[in-house]
PDB file of N, CA and C in Angstrom:
ATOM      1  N   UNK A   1      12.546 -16.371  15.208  1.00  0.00           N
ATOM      2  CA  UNK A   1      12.238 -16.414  13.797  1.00  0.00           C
ATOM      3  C   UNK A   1      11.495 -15.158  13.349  1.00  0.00           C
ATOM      4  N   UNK A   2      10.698 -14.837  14.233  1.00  0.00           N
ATOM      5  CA  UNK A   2       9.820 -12.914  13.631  1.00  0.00           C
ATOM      6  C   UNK A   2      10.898 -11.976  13.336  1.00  0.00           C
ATOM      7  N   UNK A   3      11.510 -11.891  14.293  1.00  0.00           N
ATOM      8  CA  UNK A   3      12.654 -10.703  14.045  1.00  0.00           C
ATOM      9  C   UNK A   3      13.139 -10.474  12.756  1.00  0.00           C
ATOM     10  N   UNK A   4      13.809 -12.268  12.199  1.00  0.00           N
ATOM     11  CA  UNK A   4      14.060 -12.466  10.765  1.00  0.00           C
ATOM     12  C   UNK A   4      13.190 -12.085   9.697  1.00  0.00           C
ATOM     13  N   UNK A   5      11.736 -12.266   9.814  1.00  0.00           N
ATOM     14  CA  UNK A   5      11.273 -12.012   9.115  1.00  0.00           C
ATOM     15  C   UNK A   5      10.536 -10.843   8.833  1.00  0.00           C
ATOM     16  N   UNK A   6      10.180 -10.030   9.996  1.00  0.00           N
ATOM     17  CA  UNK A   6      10.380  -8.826  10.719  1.00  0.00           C
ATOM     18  C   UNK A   6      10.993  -7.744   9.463  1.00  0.00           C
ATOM     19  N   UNK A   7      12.740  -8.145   9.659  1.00  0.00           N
ATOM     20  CA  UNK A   7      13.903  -7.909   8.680  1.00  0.00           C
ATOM     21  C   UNK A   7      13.851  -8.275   7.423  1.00  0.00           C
ATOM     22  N   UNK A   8      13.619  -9.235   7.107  1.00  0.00           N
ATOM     23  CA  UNK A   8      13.046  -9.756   5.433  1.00  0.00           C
ATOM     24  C   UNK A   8      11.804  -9.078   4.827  1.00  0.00           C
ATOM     25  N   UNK A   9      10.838  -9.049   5.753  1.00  0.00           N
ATOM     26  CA  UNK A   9       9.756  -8.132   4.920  1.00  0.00           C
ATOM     27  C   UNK A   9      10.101  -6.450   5.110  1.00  0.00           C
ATOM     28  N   UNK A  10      10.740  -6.235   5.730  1.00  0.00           N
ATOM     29  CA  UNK A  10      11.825  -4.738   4.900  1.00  0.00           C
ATOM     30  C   UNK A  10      12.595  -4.257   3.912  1.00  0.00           C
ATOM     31  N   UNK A  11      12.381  -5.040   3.537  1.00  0.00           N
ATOM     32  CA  UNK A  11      12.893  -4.863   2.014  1.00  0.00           C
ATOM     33  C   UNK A  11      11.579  -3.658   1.277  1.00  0.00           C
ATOM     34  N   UNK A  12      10.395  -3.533   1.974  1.00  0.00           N
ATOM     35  CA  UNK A  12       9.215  -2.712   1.433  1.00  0.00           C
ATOM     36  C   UNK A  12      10.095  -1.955   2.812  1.00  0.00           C
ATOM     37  N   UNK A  13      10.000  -1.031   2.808  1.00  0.00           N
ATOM     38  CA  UNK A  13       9.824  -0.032   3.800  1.00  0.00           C
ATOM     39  C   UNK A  13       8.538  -0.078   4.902  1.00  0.00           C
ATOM     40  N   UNK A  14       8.299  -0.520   6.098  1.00  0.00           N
ATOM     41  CA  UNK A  14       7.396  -0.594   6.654  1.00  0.00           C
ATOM     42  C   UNK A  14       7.002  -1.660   6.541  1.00  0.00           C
ATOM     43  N   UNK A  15       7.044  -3.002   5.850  1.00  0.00           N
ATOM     44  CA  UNK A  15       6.134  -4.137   5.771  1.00  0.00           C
ATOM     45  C   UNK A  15       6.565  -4.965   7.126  1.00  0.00           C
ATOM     46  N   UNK A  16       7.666  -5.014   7.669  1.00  0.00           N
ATOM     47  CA  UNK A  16       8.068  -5.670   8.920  1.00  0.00           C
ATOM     48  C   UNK A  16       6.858  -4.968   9.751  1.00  0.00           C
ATOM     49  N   UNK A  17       6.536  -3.736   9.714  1.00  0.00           N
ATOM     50  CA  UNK A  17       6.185  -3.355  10.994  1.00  0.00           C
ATOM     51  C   UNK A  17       4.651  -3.635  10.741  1.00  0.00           C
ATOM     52  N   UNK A  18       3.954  -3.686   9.808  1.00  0.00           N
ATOM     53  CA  UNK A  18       2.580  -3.947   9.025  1.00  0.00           C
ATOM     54  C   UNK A  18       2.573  -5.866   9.555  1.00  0.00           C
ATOM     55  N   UNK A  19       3.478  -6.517   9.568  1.00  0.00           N
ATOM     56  CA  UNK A  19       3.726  -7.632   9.958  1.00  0.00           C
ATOM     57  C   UNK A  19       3.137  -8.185  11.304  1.00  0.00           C
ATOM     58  N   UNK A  20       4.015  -7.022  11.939  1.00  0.00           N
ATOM     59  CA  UNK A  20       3.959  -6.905  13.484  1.00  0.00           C
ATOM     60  C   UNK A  20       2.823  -6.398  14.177  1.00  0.00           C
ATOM     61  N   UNK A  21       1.666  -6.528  13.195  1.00  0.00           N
ATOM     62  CA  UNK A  21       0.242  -5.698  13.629  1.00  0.00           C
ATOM     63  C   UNK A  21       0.573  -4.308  13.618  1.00  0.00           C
ATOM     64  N   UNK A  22       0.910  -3.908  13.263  1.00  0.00           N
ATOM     65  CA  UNK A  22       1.234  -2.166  13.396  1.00  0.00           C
ATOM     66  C   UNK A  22       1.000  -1.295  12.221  1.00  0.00           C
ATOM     67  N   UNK A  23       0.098  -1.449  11.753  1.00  0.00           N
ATOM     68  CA  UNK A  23      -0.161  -1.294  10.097  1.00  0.00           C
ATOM     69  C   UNK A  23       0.295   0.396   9.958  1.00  0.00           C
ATOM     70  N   UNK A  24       0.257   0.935  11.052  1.00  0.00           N
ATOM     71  CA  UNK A  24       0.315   3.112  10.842  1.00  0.00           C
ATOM     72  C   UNK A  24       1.810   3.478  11.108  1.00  0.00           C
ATOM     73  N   UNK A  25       2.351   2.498  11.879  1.00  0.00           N
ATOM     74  CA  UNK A  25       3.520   2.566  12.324  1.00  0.00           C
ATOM     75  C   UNK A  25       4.291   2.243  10.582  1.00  0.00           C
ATOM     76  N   UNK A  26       3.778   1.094   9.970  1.00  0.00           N
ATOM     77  CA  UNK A  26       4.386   0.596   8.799  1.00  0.00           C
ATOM     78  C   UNK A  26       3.892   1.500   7.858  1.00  0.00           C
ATOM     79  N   UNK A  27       3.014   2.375   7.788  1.00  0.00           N
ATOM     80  CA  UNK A  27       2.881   3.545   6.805  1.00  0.00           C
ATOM     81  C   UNK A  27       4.042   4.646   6.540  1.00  0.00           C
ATOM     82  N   UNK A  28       3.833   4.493   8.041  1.00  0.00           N
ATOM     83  CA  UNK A  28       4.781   5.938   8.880  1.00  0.00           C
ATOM     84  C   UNK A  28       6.011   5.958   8.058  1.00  0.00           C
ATOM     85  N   UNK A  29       6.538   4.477   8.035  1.00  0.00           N
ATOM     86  CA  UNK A  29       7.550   4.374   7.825  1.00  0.00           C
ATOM     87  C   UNK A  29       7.726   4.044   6.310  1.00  0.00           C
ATOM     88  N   UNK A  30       6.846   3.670   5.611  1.00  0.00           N
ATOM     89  CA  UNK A  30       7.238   3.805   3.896  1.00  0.00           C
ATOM     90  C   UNK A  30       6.732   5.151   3.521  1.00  0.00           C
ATOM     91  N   UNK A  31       6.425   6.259   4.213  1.00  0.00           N
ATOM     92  CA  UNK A  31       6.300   7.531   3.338  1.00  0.00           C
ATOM     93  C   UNK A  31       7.749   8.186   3.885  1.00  0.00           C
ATOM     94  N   UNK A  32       8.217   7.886   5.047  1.00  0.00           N
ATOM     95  CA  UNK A  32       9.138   8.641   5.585  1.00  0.00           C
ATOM     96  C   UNK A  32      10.633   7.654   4.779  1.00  0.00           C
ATOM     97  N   UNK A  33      10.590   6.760   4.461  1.00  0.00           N
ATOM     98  CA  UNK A  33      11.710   6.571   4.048  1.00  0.00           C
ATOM     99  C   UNK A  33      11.597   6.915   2.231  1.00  0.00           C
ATOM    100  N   UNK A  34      10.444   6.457   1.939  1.00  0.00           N
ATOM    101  CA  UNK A  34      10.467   6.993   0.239  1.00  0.00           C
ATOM    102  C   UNK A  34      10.844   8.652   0.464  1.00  0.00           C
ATOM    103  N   UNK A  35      10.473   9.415   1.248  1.00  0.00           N
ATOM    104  CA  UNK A  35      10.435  11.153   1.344  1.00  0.00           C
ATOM    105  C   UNK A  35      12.238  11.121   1.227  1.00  0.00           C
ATOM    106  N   UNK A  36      12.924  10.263   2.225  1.00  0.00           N
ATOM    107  CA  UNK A  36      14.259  10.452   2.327  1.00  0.00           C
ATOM    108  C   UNK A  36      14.672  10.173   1.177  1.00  0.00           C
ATOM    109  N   UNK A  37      14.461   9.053   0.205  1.00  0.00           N
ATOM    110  CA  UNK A  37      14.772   8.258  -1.027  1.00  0.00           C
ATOM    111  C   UNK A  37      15.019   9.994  -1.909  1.00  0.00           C
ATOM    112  N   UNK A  38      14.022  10.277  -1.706  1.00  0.00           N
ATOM    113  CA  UNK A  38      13.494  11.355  -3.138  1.00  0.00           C
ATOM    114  C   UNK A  38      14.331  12.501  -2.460  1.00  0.00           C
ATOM    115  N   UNK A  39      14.926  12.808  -1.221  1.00  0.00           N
ATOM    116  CA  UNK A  39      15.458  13.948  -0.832  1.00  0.00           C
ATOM    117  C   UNK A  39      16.960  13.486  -1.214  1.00  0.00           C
ATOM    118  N   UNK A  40      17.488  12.573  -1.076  1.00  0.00           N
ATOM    119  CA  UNK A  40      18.813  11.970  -1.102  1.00  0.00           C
ATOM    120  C   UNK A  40      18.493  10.398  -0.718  1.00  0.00           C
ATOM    121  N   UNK A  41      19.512   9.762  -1.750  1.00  0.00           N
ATOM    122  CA  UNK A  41      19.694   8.470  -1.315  1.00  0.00           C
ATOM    123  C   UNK A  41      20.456   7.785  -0.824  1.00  0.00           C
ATOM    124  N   UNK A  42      21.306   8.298  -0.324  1.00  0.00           N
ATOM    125  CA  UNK A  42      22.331   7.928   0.644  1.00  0.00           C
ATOM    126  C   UNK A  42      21.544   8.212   2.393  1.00  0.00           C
ATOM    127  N   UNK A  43      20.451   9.276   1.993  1.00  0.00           N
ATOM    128  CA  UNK A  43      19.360   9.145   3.185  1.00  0.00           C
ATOM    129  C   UNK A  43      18.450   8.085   3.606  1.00  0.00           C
ATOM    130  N   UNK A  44      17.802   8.155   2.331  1.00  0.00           N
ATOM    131  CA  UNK A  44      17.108   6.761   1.813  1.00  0.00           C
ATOM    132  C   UNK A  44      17.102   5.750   2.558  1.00  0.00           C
ATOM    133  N   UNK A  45      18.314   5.432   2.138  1.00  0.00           N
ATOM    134  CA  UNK A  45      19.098   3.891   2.393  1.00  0.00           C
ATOM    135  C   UNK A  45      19.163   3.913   3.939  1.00  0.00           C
ATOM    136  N   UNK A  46      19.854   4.732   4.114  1.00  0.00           N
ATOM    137  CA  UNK A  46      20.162   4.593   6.104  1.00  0.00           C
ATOM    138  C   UNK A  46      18.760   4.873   6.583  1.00  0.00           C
ATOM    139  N   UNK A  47      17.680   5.574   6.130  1.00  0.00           N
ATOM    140  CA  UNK A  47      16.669   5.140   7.251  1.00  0.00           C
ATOM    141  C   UNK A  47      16.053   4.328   6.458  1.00  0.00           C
ATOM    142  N   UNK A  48      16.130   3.422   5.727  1.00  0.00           N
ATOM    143  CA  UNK A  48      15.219   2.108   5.387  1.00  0.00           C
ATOM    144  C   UNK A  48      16.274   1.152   5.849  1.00  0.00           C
ATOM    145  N   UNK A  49      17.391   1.232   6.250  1.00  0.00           N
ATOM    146  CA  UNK A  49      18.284   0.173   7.192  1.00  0.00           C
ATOM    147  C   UNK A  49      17.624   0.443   8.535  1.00  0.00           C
ATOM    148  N   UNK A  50      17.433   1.506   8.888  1.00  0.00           N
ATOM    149  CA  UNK A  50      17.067   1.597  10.526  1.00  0.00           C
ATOM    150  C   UNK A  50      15.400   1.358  10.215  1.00  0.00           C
ATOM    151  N   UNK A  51      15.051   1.217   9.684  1.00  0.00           N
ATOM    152  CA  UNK A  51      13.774   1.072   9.706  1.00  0.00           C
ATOM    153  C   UNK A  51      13.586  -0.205   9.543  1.00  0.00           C
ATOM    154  N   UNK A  52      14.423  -1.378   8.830  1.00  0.00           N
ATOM    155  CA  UNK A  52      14.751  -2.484   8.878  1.00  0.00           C
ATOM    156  C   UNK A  52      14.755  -2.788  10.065  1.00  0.00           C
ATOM    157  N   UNK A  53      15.846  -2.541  10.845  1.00  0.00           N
ATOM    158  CA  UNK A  53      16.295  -3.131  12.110  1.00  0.00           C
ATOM    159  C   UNK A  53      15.435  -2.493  13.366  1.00  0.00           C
ATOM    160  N   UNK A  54      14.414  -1.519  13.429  1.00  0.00           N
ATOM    161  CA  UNK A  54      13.344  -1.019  14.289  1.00  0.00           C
ATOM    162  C   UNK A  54      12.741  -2.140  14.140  1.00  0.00           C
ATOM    163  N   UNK A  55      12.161  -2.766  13.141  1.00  0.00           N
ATOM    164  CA  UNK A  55      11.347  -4.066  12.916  1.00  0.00           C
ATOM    165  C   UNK A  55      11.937  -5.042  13.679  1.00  0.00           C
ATOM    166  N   UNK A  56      12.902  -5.295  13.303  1.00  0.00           N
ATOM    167  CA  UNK A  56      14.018  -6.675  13.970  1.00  0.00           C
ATOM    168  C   UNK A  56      13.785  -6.366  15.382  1.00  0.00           C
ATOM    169  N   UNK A  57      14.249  -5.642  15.907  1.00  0.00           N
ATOM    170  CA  UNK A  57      14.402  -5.244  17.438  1.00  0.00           C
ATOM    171  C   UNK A  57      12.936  -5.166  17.880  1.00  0.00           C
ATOM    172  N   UNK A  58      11.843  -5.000  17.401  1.00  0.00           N
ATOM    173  CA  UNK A  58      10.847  -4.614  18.172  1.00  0.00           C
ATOM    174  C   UNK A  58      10.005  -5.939  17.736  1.00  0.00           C
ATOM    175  N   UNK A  59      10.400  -7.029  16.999  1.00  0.00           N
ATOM    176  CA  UNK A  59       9.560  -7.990  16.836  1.00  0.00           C
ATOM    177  C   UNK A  59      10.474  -9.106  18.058  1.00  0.00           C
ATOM    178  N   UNK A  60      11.547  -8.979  18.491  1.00  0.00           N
ATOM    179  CA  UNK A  60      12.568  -9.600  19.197  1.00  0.00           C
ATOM    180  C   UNK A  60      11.593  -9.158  20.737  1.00  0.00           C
ATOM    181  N   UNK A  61      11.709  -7.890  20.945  1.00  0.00           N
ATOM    182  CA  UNK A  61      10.993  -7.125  22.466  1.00  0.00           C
ATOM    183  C   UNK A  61       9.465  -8.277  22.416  1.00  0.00           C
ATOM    184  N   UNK A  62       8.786  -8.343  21.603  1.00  0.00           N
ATOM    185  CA  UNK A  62       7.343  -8.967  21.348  1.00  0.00           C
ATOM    186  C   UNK A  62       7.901 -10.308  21.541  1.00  0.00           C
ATOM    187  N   UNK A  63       8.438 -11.256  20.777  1.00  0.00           N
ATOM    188  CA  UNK A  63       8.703 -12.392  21.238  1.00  0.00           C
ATOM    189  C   UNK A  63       8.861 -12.497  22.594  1.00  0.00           C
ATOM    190  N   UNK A  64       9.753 -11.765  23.258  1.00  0.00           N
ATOM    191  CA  UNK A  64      10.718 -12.181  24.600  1.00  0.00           C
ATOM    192  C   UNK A  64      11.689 -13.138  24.452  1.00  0.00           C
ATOM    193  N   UNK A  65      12.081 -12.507  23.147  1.00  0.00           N
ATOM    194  CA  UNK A  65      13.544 -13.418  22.970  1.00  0.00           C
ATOM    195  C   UNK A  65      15.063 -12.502  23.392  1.00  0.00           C
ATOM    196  N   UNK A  66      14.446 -11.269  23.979  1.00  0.00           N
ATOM    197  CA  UNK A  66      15.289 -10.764  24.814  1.00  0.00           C
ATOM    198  C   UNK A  66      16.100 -10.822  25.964  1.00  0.00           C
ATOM    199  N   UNK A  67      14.551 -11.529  26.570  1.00  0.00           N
ATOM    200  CA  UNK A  67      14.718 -11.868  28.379  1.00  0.00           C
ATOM    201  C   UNK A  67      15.253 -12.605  29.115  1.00  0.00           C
ATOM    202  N   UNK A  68      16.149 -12.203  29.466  1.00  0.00           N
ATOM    203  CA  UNK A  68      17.430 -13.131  30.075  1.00  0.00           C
ATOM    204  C   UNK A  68      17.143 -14.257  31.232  1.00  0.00           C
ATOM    205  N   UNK A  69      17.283 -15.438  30.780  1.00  0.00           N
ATOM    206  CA  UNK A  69      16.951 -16.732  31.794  1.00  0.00           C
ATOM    207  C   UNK A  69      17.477 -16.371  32.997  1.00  0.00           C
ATOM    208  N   UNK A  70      17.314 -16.937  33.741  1.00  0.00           N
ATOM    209  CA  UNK A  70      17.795 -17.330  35.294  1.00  0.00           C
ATOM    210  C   UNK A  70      18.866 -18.029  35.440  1.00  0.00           C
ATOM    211  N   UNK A  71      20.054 -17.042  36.465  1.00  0.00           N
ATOM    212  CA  UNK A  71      21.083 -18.175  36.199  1.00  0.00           C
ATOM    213  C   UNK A  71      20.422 -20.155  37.074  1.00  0.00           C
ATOM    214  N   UNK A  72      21.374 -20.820  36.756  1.00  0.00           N
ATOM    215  CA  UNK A  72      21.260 -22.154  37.086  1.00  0.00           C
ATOM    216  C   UNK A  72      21.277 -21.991  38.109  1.00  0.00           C
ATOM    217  N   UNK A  73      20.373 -22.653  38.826  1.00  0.00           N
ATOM    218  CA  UNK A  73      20.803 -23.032  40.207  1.00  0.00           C
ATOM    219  C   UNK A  73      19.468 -21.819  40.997  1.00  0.00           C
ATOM    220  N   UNK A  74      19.391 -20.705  40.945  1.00  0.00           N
ATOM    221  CA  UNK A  74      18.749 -20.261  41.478  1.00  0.00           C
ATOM    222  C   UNK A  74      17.318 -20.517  41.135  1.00  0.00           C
ATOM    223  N   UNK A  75      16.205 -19.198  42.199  1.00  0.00           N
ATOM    224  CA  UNK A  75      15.245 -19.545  42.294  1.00  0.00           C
ATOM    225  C   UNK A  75      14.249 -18.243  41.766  1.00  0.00           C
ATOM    226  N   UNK A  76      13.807 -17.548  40.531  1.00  0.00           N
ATOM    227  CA  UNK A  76      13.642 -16.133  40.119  1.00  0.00           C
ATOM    228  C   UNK A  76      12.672 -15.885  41.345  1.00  0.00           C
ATOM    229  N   UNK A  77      11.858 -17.034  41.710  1.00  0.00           N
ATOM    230  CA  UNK A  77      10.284 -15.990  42.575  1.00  0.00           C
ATOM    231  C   UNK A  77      11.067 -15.825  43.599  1.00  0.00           C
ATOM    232  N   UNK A  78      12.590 -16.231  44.412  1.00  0.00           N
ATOM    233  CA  UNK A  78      12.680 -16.167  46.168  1.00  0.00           C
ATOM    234  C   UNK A  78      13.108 -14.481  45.832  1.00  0.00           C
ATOM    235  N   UNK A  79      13.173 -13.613  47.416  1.00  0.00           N
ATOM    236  CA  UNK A  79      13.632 -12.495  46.868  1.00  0.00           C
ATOM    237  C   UNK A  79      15.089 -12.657  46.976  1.00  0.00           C
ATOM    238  N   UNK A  80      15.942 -11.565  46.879  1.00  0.00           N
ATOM    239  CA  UNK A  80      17.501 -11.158  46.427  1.00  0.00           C
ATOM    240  C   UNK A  80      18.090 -11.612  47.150  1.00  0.00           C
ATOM    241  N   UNK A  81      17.789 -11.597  48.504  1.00  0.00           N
ATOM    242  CA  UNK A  81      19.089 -11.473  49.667  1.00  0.00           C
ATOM    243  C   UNK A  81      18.260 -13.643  50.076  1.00  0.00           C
ATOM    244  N   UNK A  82      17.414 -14.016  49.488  1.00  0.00           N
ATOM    245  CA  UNK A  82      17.536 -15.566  49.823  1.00  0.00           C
ATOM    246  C   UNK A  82      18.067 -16.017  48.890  1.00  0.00           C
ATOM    247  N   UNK A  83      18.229 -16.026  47.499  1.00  0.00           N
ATOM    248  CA  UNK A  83      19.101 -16.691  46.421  1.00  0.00           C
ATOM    249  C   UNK A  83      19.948 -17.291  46.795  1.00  0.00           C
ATOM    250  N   UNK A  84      20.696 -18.620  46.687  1.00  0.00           N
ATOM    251  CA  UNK A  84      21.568 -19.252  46.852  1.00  0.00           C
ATOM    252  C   UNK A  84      22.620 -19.402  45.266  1.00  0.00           C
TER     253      UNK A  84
END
């Protein structure tokens, strides 16, 4: 659910990442995407999309809704070569 919202509060430039405790990181990123806005907006737009989805992806890494389960059946603590 962060990731989503992560992505929803991007709609400000930086507020996902201000979200995510990162308040300089979320600065960083509404002067650098308004700078692109005002240089071109076809710039604009693509780094306030990636700046969108930096949020998404890095509130996803923080969850650990990344981290891939264990297949069935095995055992993660035995080492490699005991796995059944």
């Amino acid at each position: 659910m962060r990731p989503v919202i992560a992505f929803a509060l991007s709609i400000i430039p930086g507020l996902g990442h201000v979200y995510q405790h990162h308040p300089w990181r979320g600065i960083g990123w509404f002067f650098g995407v308004m700078i692109a806005y005002g240089a071109s907006s076809p710039l604009g737009f693509l780094l306030h999309l990636i700046c969108a989805a930096n949020a998404a992806v890095y509130a996803t890494m923080r969850t650990g809704a990344a981290k891939p389960k264990p297949a069935r059946g095995t055992d993660p603590t035995a080492p490699a070569n005991l796995r059944f």
